[in-house]
C-alpha atoms as a PDB file:
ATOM      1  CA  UNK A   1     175.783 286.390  84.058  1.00  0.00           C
ATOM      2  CA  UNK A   2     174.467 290.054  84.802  1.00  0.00           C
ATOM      3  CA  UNK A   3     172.047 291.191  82.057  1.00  0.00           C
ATOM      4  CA  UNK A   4     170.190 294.193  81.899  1.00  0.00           C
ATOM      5  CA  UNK A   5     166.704 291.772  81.878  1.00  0.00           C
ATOM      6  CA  UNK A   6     168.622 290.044  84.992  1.00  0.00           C
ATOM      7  CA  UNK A   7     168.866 293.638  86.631  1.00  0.00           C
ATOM      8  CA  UNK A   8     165.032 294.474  85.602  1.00  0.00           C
ATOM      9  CA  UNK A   9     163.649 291.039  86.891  1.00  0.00           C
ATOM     10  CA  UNK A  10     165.390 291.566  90.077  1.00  0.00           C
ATOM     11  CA  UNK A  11     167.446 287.472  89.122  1.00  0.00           C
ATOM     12  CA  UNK A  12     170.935 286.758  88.891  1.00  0.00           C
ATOM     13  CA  UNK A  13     170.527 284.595  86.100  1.00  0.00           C
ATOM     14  CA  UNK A  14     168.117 286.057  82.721  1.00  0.00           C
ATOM     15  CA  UNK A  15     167.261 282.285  82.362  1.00  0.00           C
ATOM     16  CA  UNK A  16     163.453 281.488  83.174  1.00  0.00           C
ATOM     17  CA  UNK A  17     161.922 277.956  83.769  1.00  0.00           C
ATOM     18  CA  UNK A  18     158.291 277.104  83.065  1.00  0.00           C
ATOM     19  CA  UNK A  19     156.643 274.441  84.915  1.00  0.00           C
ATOM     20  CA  UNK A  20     153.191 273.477  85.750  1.00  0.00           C
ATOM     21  CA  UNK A  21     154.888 272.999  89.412  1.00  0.00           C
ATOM     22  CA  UNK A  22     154.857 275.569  92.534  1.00  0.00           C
ATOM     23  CA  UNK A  23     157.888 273.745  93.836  1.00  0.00           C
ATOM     24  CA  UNK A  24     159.673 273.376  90.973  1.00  0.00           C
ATOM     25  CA  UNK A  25     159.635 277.185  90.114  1.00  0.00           C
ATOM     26  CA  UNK A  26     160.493 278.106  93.238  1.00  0.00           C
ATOM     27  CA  UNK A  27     163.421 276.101  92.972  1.00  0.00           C
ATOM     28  CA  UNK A  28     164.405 277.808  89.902  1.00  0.00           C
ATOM     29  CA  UNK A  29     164.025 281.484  91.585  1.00  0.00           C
ATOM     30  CA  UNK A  30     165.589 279.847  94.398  1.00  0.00           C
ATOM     31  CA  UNK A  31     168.846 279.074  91.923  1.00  0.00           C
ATOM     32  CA  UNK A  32     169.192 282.543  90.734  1.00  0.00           C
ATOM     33  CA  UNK A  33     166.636 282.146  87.655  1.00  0.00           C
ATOM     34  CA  UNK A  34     163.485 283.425  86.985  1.00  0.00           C
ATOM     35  CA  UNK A  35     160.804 280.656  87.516  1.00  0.00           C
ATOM     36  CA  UNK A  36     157.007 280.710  85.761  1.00  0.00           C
ATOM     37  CA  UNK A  37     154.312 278.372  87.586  1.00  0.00           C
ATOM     38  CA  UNK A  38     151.856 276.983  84.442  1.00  0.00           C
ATOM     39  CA  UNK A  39     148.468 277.886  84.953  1.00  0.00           C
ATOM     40  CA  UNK A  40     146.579 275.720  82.488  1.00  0.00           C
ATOM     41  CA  UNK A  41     145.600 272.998  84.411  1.00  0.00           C
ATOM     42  CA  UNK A  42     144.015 275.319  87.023  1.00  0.00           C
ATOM     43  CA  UNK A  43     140.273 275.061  87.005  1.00  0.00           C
ATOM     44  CA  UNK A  44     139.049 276.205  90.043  1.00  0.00           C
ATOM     45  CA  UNK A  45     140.554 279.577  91.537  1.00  0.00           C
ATOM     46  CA  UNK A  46     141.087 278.573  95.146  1.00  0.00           C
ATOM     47  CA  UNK A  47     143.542 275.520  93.573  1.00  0.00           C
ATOM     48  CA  UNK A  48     145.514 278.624  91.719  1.00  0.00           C
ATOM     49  CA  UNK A  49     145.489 280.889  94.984  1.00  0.00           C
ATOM     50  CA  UNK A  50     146.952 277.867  97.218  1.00  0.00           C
ATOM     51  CA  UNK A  51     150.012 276.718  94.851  1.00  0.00           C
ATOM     52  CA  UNK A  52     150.415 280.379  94.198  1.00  0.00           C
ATOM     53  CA  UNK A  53     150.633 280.543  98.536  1.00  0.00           C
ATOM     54  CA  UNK A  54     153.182 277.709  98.376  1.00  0.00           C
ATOM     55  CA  UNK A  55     155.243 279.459  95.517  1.00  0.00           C
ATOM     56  CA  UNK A  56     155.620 282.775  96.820  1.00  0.00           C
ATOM     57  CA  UNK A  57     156.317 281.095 100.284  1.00  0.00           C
ATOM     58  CA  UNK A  58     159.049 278.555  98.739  1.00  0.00           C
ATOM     59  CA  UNK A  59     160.230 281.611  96.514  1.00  0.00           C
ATOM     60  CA  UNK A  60     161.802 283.660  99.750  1.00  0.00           C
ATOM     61  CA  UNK A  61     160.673 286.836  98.444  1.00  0.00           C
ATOM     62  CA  UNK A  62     162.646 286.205  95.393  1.00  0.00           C
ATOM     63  CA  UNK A  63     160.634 287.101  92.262  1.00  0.00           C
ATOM     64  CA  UNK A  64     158.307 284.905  90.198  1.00  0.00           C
ATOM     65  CA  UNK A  65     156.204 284.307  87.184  1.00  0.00           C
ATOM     66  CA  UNK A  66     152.424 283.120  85.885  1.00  0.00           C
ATOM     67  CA  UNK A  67     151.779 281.796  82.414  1.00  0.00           C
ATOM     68  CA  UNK A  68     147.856 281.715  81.813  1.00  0.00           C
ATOM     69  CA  UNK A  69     146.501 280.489  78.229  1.00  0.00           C
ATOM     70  CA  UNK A  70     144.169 283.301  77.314  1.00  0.00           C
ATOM     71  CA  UNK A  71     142.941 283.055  73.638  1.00  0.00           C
ATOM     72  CA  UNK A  72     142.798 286.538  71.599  1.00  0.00           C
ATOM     73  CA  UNK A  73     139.795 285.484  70.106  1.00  0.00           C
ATOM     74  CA  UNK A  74     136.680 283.959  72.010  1.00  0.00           C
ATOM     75  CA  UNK A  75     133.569 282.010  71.103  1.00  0.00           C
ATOM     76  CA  UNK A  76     130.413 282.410  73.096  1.00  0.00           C
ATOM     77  CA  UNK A  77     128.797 279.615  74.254  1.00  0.00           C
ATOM     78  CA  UNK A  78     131.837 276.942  74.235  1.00  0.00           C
ATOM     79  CA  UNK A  79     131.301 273.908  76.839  1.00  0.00           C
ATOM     80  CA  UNK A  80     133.835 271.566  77.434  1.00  0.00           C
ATOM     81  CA  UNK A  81     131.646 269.071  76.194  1.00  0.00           C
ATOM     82  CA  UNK A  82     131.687 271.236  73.390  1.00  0.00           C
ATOM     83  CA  UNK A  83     136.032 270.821  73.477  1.00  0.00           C
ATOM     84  CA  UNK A  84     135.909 267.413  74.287  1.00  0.00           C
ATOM     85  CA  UNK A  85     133.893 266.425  70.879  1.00  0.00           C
ATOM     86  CA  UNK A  86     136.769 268.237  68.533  1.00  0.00           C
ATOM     87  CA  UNK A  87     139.312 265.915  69.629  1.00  0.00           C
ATOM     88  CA  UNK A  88     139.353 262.769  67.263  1.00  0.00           C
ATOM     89  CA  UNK A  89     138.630 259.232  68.106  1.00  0.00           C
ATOM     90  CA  UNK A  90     142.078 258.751  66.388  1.00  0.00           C
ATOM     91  CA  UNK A  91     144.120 260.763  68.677  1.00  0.00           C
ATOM     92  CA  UNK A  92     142.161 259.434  71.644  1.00  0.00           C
ATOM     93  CA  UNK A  93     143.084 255.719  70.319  1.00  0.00           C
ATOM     94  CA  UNK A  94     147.001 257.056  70.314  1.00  0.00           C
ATOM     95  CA  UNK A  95     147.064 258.464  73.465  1.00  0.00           C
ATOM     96  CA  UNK A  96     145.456 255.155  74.437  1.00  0.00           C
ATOM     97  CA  UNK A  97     147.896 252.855  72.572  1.00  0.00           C
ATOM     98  CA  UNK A  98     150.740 255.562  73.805  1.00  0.00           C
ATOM     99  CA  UNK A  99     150.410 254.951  77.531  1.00  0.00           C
ATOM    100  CA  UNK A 100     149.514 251.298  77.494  1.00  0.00           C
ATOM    101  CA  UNK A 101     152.966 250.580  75.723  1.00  0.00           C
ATOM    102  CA  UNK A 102     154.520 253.102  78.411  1.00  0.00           C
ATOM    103  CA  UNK A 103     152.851 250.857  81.250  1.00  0.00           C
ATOM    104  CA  UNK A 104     150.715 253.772  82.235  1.00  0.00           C
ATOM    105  CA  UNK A 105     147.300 252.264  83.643  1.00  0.00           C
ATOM    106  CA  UNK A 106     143.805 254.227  82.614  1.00  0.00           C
ATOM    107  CA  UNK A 107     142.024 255.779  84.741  1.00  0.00           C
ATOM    108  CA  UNK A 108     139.553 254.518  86.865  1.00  0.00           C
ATOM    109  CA  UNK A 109     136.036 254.960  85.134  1.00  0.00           C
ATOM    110  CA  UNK A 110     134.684 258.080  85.906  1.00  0.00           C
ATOM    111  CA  UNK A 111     138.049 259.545  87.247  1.00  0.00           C
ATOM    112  CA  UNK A 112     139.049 262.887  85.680  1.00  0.00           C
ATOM    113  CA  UNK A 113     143.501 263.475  85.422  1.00  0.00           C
ATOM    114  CA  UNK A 114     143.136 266.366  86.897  1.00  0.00           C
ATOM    115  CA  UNK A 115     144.803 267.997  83.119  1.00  0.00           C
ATOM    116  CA  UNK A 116     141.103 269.790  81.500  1.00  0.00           C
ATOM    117  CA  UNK A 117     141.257 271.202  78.356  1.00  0.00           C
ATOM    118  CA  UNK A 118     139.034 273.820  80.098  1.00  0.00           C
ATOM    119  CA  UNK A 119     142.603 275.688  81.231  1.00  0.00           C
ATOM    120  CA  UNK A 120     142.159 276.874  77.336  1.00  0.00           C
ATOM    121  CA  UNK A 121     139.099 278.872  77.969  1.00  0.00           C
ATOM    122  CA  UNK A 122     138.709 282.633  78.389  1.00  0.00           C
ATOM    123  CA  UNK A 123     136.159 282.311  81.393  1.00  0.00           C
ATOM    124  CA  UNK A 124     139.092 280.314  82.991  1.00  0.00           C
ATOM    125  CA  UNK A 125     142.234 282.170  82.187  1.00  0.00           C
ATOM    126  CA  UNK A 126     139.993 285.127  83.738  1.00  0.00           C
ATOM    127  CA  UNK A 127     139.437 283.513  86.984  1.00  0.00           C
ATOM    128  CA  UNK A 128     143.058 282.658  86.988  1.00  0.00           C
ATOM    129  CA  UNK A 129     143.766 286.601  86.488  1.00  0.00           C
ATOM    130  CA  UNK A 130     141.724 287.272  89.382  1.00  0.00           C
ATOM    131  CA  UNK A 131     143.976 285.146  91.871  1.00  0.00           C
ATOM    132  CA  UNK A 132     147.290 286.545  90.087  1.00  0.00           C
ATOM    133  CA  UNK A 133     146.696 290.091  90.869  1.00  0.00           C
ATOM    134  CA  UNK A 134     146.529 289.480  94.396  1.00  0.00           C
ATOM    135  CA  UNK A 135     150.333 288.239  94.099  1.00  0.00           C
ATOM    136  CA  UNK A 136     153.260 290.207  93.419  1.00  0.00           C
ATOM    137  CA  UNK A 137     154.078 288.193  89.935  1.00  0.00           C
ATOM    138  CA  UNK A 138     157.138 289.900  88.344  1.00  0.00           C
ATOM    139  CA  UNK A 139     155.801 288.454  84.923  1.00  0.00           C
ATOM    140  CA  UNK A 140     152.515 287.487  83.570  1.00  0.00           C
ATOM    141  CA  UNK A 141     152.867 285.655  80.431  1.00  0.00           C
ATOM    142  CA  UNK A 142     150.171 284.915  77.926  1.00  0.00           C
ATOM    143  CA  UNK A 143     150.638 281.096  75.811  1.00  0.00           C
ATOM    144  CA  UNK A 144     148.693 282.570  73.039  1.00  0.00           C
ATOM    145  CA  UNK A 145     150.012 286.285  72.775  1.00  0.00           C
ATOM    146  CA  UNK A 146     148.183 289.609  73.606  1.00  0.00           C
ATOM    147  CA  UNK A 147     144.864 288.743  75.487  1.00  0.00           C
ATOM    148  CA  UNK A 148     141.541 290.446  74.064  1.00  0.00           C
ATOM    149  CA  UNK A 149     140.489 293.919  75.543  1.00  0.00           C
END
C-alpha cells in the first residue's frame, strides 16, 4: 500500500520494524518496509560502524533507519557504577528467579551480556551519532524524544 510516508521514505510498504539486529532490519527493507537497527546496546563506536557496514550492505541500497536513546536531560558525572546501584536488589532477584525458571544459565562470573545500561547515556548516544552520520540513514529516531541542544 502506496502512502505518501511510503513515497517520502523511498519503501513500498509505510510499515517500519525495530530491531536491535543488522540482519533482521535489512530483511525488513529487503521486504518492502522500512527497517530501524537498535542502537542501545552499542558501547563502543567501531561495534556500531561494523553492523551499520553489514546493514547497509544486506540493505541493497534500499533505505534504512537508527534508533539511539539520547536523554533530553543529562547529569554530569554519571558512572555506570553509578546506574548499576539504582537498580534494586529486588528486581535483580526477579530477573534471577525469571531466567532460572526459563532454563536460562547465569553468566559466567565476571562475564558481561553484552546488553549495558550504558546505551542510556548521553556520552554514548553521542558516539553512536558520530558513526550514524557517516551512513546514509533515511531516519534517525530518538527513544526518549527531542535530544538536548
Amino acid at each position: 500500500m502506496e502512502t505518501e510516508l511510503s513515497k517520502q521514505l523511498g519503501v513500498e510498504h509505510a510499515i517500519f520494524g525495530f530491531t536491535p539486529f543488522p540482519e533482521v532490519a535489512a530483511a525488513i527493507t529487503r521486504a518492502g518496509g522500512f527497517g530501524v537497527l537498535g542502537a542501545v546496546r552499542y558501547t563502543a563506536p567501531d561495534d556500531l560502524a561494523r553492523d551499520l557496514d553489514r546493514l547497509h550492505t544486506l540493505a541493497g541500497g534500499k533505505p534504512y533507519g537508527l534508533d539511539v536513546v539520547m536523554p533530553a536531560k543529562k547529569v554530569e558525572g554519571v558512572t555506570e557504577a553509578d546506574v548499576e546501584a539504582m537498580i534494586p536488589a529486588e528486581h535483580r532477584g526477579f530477573v534471577r528467579e525469571l531466567l532460572a525458571r526459563h532454563g536460562v544459565p547465569e553468566l559466567a562470573e565476571g562475564e558481561a551480556s553484552g546488553w549495558r545500561i550504558t546505551g542510556w547515556m548521553e556520552e554514548v548516544a553521542r558516539g553512536q551519532l558520530d558513526v550514524a552520520f557517516d551512513y546514509p540513514i533515511k531516519l534517525l529516531a530518538n527513544a526518549l524524544g527531542s535530544p538536548p541542544a
